[in-house]
C-alpha atoms as a PDB file:
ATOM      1  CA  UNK A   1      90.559 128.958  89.415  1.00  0.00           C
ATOM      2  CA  UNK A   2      91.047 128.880  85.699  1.00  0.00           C
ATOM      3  CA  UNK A   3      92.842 125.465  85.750  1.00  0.00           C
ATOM      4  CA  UNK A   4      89.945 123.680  88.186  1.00  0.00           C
ATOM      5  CA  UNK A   5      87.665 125.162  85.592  1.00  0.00           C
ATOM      6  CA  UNK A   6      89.633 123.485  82.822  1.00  0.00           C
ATOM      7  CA  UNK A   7      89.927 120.040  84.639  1.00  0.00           C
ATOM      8  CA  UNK A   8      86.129 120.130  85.373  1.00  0.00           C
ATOM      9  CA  UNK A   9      85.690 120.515  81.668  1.00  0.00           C
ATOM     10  CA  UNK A  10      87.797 118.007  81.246  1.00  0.00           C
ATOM     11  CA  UNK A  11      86.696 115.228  83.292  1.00  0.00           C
ATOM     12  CA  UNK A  12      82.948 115.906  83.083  1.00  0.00           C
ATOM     13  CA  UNK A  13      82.865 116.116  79.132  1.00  0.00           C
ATOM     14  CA  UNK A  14      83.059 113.655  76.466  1.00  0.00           C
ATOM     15  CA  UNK A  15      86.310 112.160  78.096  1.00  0.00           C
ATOM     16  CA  UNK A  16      85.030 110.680  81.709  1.00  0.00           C
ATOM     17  CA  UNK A  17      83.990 107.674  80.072  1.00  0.00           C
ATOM     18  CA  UNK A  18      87.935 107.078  78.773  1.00  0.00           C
ATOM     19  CA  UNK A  19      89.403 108.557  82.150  1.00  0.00           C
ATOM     20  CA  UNK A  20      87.005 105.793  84.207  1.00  0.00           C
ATOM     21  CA  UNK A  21      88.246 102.666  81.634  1.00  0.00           C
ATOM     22  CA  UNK A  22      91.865 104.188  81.762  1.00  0.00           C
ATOM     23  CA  UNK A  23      91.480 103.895  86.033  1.00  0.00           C
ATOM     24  CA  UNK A  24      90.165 100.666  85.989  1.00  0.00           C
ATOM     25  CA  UNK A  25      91.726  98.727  83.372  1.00  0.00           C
ATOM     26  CA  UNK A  26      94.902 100.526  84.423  1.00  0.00           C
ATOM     27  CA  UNK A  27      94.417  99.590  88.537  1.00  0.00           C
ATOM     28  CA  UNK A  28      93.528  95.971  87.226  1.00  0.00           C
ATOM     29  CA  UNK A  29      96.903  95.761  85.183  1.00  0.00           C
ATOM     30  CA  UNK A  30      99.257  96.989  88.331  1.00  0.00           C
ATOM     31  CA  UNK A  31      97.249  94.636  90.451  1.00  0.00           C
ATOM     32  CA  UNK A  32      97.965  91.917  88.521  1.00  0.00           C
ATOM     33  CA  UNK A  33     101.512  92.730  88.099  1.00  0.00           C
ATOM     34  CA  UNK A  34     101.872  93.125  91.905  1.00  0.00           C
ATOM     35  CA  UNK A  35     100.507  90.065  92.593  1.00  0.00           C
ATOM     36  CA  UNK A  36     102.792  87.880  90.658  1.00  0.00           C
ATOM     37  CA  UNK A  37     105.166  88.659  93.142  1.00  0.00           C
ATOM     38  CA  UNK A  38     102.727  89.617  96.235  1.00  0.00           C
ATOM     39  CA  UNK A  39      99.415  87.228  96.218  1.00  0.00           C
ATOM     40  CA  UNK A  40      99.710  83.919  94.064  1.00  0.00           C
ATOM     41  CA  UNK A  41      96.533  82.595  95.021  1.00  0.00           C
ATOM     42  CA  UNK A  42      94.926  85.793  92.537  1.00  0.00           C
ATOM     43  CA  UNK A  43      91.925  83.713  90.733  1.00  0.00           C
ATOM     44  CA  UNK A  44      92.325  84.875  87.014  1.00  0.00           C
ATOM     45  CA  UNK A  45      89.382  82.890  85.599  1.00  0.00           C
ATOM     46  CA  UNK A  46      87.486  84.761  88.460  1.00  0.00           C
ATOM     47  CA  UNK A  47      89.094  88.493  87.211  1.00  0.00           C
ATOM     48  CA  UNK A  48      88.443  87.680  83.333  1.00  0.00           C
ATOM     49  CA  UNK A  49      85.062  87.298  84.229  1.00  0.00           C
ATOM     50  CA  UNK A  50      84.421  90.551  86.327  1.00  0.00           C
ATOM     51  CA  UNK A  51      86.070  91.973  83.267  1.00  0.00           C
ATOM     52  CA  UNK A  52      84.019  90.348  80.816  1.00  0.00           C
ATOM     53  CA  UNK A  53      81.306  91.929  82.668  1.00  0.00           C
ATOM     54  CA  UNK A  54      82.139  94.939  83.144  1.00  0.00           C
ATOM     55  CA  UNK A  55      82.648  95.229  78.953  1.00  0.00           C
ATOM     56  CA  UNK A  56      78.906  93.708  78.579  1.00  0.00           C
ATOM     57  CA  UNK A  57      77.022  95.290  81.445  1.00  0.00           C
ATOM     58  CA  UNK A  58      79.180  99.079  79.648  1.00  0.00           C
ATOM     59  CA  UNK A  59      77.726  97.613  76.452  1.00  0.00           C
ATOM     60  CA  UNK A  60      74.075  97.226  77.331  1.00  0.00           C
ATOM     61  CA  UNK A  61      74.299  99.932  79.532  1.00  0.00           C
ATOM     62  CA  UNK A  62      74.852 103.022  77.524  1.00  0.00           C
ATOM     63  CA  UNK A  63      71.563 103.923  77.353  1.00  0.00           C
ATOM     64  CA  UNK A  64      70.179 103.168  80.627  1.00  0.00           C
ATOM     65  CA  UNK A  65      73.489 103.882  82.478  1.00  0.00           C
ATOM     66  CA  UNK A  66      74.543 106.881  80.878  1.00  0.00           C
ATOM     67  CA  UNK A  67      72.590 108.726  78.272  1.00  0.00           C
ATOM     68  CA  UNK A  68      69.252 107.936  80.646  1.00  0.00           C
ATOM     69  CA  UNK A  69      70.862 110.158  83.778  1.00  0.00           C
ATOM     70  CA  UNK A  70      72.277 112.571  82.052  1.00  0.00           C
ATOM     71  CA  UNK A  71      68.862 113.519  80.302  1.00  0.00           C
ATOM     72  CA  UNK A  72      67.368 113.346  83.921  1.00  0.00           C
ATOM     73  CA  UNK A  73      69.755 115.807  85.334  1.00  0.00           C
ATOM     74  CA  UNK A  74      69.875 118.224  82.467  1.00  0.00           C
ATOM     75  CA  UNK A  75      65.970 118.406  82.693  1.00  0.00           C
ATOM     76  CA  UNK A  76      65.980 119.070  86.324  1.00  0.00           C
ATOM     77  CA  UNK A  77      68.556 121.254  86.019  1.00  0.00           C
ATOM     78  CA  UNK A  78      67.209 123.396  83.063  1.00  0.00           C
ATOM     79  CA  UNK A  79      63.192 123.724  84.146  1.00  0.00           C
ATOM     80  CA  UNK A  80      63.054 123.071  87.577  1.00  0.00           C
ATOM     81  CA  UNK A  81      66.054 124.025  89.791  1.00  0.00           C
ATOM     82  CA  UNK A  82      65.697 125.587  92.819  1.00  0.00           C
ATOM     83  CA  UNK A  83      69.282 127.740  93.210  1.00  0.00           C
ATOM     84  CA  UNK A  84      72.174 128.605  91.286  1.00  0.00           C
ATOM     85  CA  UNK A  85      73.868 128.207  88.945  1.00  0.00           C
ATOM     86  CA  UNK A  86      76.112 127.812  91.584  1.00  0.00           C
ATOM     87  CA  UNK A  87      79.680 129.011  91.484  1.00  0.00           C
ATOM     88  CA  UNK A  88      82.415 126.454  90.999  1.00  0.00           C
ATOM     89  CA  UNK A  89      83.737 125.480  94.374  1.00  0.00           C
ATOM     90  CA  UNK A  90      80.151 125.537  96.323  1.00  0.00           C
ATOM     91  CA  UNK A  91      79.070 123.520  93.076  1.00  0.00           C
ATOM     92  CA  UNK A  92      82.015 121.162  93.699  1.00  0.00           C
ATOM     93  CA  UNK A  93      80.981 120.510  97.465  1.00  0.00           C
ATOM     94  CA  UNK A  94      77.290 120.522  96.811  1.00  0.00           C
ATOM     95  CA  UNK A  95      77.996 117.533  93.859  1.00  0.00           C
ATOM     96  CA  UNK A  96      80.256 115.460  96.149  1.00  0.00           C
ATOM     97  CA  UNK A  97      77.651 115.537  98.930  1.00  0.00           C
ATOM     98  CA  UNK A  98      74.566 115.023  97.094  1.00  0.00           C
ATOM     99  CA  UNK A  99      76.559 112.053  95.364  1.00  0.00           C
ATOM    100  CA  UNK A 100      78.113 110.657  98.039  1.00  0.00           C
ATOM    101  CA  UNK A 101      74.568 110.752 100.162  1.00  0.00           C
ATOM    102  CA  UNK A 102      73.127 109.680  96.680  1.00  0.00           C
ATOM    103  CA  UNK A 103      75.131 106.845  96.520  1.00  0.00           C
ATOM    104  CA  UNK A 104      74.442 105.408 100.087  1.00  0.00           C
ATOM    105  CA  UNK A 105      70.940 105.443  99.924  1.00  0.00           C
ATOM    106  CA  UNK A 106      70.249 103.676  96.481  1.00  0.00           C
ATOM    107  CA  UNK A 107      72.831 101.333  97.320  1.00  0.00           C
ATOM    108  CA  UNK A 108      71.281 100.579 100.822  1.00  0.00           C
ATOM    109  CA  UNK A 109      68.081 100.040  98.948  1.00  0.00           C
ATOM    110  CA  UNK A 110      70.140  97.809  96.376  1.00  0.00           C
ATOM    111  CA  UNK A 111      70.436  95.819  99.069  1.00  0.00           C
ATOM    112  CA  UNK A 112      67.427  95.618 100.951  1.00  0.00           C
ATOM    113  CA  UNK A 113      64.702  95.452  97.707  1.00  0.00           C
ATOM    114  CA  UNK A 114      64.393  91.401  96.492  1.00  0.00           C
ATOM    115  CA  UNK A 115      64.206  92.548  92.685  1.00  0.00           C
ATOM    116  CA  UNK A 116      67.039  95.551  93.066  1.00  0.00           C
ATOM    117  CA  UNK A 117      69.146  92.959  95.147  1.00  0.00           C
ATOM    118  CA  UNK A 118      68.505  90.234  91.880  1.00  0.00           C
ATOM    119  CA  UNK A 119      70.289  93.425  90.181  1.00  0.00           C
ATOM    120  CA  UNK A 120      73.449  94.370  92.597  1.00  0.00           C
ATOM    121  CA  UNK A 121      74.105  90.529  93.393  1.00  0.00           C
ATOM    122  CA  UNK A 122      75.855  90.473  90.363  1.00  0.00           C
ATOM    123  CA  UNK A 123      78.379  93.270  92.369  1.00  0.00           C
ATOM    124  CA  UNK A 124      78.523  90.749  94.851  1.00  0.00           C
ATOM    125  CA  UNK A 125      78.478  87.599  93.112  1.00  0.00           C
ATOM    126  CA  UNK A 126      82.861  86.942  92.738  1.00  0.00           C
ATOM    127  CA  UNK A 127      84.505  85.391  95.724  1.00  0.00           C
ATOM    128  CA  UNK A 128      87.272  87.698  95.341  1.00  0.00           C
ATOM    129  CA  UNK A 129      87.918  91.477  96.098  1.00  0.00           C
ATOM    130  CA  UNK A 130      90.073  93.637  93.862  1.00  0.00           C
ATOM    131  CA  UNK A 131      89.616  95.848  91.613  1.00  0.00           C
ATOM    132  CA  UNK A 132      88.448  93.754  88.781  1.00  0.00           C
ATOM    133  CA  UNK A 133      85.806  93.104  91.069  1.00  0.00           C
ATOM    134  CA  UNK A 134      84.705  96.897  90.950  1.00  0.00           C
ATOM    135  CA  UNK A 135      83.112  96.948  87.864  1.00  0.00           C
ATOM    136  CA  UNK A 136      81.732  93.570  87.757  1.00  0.00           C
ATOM    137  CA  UNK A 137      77.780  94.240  87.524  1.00  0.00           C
ATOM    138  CA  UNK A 138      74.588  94.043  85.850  1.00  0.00           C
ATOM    139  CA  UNK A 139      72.911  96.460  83.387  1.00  0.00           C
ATOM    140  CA  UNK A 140      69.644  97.041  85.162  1.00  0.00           C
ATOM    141  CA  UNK A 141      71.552  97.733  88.706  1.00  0.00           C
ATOM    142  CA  UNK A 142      71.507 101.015  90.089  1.00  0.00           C
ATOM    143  CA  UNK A 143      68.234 102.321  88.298  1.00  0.00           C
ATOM    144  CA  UNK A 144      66.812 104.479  90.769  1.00  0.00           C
ATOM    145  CA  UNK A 145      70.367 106.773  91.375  1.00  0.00           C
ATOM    146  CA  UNK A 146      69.431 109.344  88.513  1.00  0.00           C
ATOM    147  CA  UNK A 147      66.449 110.345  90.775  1.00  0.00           C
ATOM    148  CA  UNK A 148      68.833 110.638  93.670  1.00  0.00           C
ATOM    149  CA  UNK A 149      71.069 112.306  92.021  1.00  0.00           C
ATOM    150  CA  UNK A 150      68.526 114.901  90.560  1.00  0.00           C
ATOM    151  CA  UNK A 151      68.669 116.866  94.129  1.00  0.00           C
ATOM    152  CA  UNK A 152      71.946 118.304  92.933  1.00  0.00           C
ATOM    153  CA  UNK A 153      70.426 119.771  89.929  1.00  0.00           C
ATOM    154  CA  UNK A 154      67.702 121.353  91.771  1.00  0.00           C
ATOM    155  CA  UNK A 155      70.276 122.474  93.629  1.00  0.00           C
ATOM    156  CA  UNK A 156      71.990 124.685  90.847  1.00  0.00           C
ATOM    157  CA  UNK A 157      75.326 122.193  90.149  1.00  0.00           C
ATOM    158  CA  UNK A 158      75.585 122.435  86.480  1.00  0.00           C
ATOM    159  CA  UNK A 159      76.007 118.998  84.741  1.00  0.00           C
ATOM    160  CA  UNK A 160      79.481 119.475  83.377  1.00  0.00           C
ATOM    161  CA  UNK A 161      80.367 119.836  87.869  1.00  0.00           C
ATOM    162  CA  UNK A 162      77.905 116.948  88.963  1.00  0.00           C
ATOM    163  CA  UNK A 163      79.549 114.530  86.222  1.00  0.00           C
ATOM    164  CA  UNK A 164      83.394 115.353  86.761  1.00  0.00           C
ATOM    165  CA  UNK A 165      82.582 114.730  90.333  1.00  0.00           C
ATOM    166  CA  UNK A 166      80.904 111.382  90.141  1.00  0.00           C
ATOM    167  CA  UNK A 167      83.821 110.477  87.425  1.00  0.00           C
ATOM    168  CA  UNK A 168      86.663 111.329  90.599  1.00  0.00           C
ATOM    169  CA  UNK A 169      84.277 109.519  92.827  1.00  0.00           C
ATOM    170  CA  UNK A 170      84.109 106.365  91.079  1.00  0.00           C
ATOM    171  CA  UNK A 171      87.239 106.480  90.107  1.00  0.00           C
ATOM    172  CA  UNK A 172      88.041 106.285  94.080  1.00  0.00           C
ATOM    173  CA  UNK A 173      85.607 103.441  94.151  1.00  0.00           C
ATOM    174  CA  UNK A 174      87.483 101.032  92.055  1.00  0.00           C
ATOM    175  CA  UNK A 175      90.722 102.253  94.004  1.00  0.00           C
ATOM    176  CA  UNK A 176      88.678 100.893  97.191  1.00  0.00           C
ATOM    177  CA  UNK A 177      88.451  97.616  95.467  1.00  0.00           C
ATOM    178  CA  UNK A 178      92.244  96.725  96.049  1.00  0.00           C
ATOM    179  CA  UNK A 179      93.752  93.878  97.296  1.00  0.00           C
ATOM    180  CA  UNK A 180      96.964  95.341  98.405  1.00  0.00           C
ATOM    181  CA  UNK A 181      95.151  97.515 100.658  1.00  0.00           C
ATOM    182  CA  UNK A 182      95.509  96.599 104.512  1.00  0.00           C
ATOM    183  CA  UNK A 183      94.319  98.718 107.529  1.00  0.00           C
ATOM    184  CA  UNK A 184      94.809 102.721 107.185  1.00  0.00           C
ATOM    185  CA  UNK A 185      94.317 103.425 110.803  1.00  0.00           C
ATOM    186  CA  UNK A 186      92.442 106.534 111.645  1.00  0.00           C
ATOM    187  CA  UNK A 187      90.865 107.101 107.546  1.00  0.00           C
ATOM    188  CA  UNK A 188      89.492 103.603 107.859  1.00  0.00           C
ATOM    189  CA  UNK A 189      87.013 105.720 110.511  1.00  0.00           C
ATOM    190  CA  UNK A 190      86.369 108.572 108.221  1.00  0.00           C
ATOM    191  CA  UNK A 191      86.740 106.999 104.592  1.00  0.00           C
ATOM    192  CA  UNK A 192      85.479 103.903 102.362  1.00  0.00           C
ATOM    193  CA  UNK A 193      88.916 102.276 102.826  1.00  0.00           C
ATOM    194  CA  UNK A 194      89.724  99.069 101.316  1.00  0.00           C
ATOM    195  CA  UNK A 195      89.333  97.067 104.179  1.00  0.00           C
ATOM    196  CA  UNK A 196      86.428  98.824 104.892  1.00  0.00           C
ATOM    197  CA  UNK A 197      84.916  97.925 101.881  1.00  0.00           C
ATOM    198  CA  UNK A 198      86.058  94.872 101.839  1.00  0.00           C
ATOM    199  CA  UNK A 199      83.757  94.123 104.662  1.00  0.00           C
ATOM    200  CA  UNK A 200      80.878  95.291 102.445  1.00  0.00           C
ATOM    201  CA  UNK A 201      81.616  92.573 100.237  1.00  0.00           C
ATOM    202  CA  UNK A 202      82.009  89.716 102.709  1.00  0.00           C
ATOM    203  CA  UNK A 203      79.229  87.133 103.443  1.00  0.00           C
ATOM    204  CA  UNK A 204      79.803  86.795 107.126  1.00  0.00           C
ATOM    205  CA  UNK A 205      76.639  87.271 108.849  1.00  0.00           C
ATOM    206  CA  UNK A 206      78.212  90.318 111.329  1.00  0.00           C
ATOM    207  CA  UNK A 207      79.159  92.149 107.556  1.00  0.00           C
ATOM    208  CA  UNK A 208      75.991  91.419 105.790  1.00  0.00           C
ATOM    209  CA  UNK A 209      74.072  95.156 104.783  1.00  0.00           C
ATOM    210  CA  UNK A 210      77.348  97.633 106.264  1.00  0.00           C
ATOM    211  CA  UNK A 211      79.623  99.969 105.143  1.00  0.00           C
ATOM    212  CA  UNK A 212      77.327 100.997 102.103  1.00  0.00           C
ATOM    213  CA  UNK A 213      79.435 104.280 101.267  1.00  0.00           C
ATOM    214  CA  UNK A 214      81.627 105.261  98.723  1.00  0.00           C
ATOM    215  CA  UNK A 215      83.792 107.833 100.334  1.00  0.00           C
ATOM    216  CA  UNK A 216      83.062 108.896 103.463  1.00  0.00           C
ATOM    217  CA  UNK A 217      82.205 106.389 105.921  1.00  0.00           C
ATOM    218  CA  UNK A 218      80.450 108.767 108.308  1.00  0.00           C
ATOM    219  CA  UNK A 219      76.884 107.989 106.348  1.00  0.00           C
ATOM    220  CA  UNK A 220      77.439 104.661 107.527  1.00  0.00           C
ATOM    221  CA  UNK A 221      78.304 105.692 110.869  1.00  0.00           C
ATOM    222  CA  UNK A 222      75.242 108.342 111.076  1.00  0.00           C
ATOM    223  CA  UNK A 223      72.417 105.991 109.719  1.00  0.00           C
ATOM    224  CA  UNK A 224      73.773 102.935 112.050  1.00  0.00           C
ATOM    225  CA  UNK A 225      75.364 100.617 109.316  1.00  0.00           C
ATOM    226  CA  UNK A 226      78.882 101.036 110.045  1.00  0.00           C
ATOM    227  CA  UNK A 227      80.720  97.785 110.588  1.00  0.00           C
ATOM    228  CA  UNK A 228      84.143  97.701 111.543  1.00  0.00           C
ATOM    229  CA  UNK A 229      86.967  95.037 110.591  1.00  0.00           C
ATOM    230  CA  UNK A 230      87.048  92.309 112.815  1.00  0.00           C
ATOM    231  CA  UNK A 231      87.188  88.289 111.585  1.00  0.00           C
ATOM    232  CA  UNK A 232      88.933  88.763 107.865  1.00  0.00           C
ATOM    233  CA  UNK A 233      86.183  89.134 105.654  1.00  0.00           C
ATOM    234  CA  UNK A 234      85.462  86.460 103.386  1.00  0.00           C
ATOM    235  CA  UNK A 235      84.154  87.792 100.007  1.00  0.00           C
ATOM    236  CA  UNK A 236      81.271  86.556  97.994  1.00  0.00           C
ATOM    237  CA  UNK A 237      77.001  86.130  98.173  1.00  0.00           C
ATOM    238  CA  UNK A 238      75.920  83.555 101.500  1.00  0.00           C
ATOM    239  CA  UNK A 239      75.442  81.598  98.351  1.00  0.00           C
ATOM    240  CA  UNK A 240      78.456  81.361  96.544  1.00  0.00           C
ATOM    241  CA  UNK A 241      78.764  81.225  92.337  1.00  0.00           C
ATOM    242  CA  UNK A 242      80.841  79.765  90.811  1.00  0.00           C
ATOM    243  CA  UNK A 243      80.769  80.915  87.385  1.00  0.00           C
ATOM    244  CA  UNK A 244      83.577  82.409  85.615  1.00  0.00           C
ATOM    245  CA  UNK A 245      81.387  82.732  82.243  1.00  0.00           C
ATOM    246  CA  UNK A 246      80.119  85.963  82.097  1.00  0.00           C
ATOM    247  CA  UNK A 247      77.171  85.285  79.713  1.00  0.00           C
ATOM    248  CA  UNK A 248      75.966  83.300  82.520  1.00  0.00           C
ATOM    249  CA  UNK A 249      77.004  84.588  85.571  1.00  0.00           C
ATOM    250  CA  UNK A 250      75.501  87.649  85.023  1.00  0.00           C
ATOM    251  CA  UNK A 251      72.046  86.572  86.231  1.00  0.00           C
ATOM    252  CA  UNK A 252      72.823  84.778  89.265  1.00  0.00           C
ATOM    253  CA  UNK A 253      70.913  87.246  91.317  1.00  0.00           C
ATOM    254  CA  UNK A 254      67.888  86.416  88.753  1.00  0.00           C
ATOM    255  CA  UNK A 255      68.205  82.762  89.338  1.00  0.00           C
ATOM    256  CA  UNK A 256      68.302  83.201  92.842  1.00  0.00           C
ATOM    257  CA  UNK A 257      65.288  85.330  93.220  1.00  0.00           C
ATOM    258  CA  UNK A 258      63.297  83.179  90.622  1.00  0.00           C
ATOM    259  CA  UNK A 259      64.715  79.857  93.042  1.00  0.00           C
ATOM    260  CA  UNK A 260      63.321  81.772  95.906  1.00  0.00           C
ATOM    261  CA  UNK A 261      60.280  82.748  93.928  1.00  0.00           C
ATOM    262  CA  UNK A 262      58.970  79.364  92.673  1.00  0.00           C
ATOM    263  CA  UNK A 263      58.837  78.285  96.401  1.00  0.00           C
ATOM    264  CA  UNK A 264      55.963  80.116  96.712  1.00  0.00           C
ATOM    265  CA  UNK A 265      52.263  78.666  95.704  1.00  0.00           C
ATOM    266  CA  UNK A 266      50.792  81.873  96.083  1.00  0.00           C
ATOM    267  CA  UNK A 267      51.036  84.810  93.430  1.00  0.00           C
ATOM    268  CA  UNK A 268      50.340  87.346  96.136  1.00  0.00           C
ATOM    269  CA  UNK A 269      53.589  85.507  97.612  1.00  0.00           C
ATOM    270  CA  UNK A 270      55.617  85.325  94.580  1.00  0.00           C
ATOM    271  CA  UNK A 271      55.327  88.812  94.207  1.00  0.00           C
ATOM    272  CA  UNK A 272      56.087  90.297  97.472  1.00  0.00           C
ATOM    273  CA  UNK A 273      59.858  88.461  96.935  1.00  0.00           C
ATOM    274  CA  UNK A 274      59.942  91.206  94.065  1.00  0.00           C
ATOM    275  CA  UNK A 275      60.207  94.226  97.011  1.00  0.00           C
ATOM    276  CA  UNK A 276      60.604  92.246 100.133  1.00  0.00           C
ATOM    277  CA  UNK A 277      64.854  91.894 101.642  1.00  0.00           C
ATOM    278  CA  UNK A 278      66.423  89.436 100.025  1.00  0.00           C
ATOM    279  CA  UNK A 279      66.073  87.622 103.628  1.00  0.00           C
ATOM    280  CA  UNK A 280      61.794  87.763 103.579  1.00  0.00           C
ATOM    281  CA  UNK A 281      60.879  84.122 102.758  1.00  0.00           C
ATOM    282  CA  UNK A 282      56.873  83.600 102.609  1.00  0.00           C
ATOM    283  CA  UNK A 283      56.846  80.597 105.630  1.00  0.00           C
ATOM    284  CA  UNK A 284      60.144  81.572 107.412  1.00  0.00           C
ATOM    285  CA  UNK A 285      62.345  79.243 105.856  1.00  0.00           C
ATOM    286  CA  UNK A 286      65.897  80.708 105.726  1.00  0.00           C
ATOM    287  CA  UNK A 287      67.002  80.884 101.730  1.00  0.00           C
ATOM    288  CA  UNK A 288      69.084  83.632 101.721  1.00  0.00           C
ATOM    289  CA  UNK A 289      71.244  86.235 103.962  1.00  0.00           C
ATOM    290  CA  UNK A 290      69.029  85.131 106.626  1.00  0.00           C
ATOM    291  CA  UNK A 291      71.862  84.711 109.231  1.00  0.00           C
ATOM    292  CA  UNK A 292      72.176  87.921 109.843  1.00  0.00           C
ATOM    293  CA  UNK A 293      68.088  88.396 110.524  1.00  0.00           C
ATOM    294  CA  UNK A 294      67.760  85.219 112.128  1.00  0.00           C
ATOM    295  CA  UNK A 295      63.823  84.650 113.513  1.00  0.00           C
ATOM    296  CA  UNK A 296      62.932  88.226 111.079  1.00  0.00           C
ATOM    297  CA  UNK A 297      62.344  85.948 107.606  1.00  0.00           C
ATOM    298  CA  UNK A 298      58.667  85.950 108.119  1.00  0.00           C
ATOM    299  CA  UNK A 299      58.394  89.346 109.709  1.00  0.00           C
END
């Protein structure tokens, strides 16, 4: 017990930030080095720029992204918890729960909010999957999760738990980014697999809004948005970018609501594309994942 309370310490204190860069940069290096040999279609100008991103979205980010939740959570935790503090292992299972349940729902609503999707597109936006890819993203994406989140606090999961928890979880998210990844059989039911995941990613209209989880693919399967692998999925938006430069690339979801946006005459119009799905046009023309809600753009 003294050892898991050391490696919580560990990974939830000042060194999660270092442990998620070493996982990533570290996956993206071994990647890269397996596909010399393995995958020689690997799109490099499309990796530098998920990288590029990643670096300037963890730039701008360190306030909103970081120092932002972290004040959340220690404020519910300190004034207005409910329980605890828990001991270690229930605090463990409570975090990875609350997280993983956490994680669904804002990213559901990632997707199915016009200005939050403007955000995640950016996630979205390369038309590759690996595990550059799983940083790629935008500062302002994932806003809402610290308020998720905050139901482990109230909970009684102390901090230094709830962070070395989300640090092992996202460390298994950029592992579900990989390339070299086929079918796992029976885990692809239970777990975020990289096929599975893969499917989240691809723009075929069967794909579009699935397999939202990080870990455990039974929230998918429980709130009906479980999507199994079927045609290869073909990653990237129903309206490709191409843009490797990430000063620019970084607001295609912007561009693309604004496009969608200035279609409109109406303000009262123009402003429901802020909180309607990214699929809502104002006269029913299809301008965006509409394939999948075909006849439901007006709705």
């Amino acid at each position: 017990m003294e050892s898991l309370e050391q490696a919580i310490a560990f990974i939830g204190g000042p060194a999660s930030l270092w442990i998620l860069a070493g996982v990533y940069f570290g996956s993206v290096i071994l990647e890269r080095l397996w596909a010399l040999r393995h995958n020689h279609d690997y799109d490099d100008r499309d990796a530098l720029a998920s990288i590029g991103l990643n670096l300037l979205t963890s730039t701008l980010k360190m306030g909103l992204g970081v120092i932002f939740p972290i004040v959340i959570y220690v404020l519910v935790y300190d004034n207005w918890r409910l329980l605890g503090p828990l001991p270690l292992v229930p605090a463990i299972v409570v975090a990875f729960i609350v997280h993983d349940l956490s994680y669904y729902w804002e990213h559901r609503l990632g997707h199915r909010v016009g200005l939050l999707w403007a955000f995640h597109a950016i996630h979205h936006s390369s038309n590759a999957f690996n595990h550059s890819t799983a940083a790629r993203g935008f500062f302002l994406d994932n806003i809402p999760r610290p308020f998720f989140d905050s139901v482990a606090a109230l909970l009684g999961v102390p901090p230094v738990v709830f962070i070395a928890v989300s640090v092992a979880k996202n460390a298994f998210g950029i592992w579900n980014h990989a390339s070299y990844v086929g079918r796992l059989g029976w885990l692809d039911r239970w777990l975020a697999t990289p096929m599975i995941h893969k499917v989240h990613h691809a723009n075929q209209p069967q794909y579009i809004d699935t397999n939202y989880s990080q870990v455990l693919i039974v929230w998918d399967r429980l709130f009906g948005t479980y999507a199994e692998v079927g045609e290869e999925p073909n990653p990237g938006l129903v309206k490709p970018v191409h843009d490797d430069n990430p000063l620019t690339a970084q607001f295609a979801g912007l561009r693309q609501l604004r496009d969608r946006m200035d279609t409109a005459e109406r303000w009262q119009d123009k402003l429901a594309y802020l909180w309607r799905p990214p699929e809502w046009s104002h006269d029913g023309v299809c301008r965006s994942d509409c394939p999948k809600y075909a006849g439901l753009s007006a709705a």
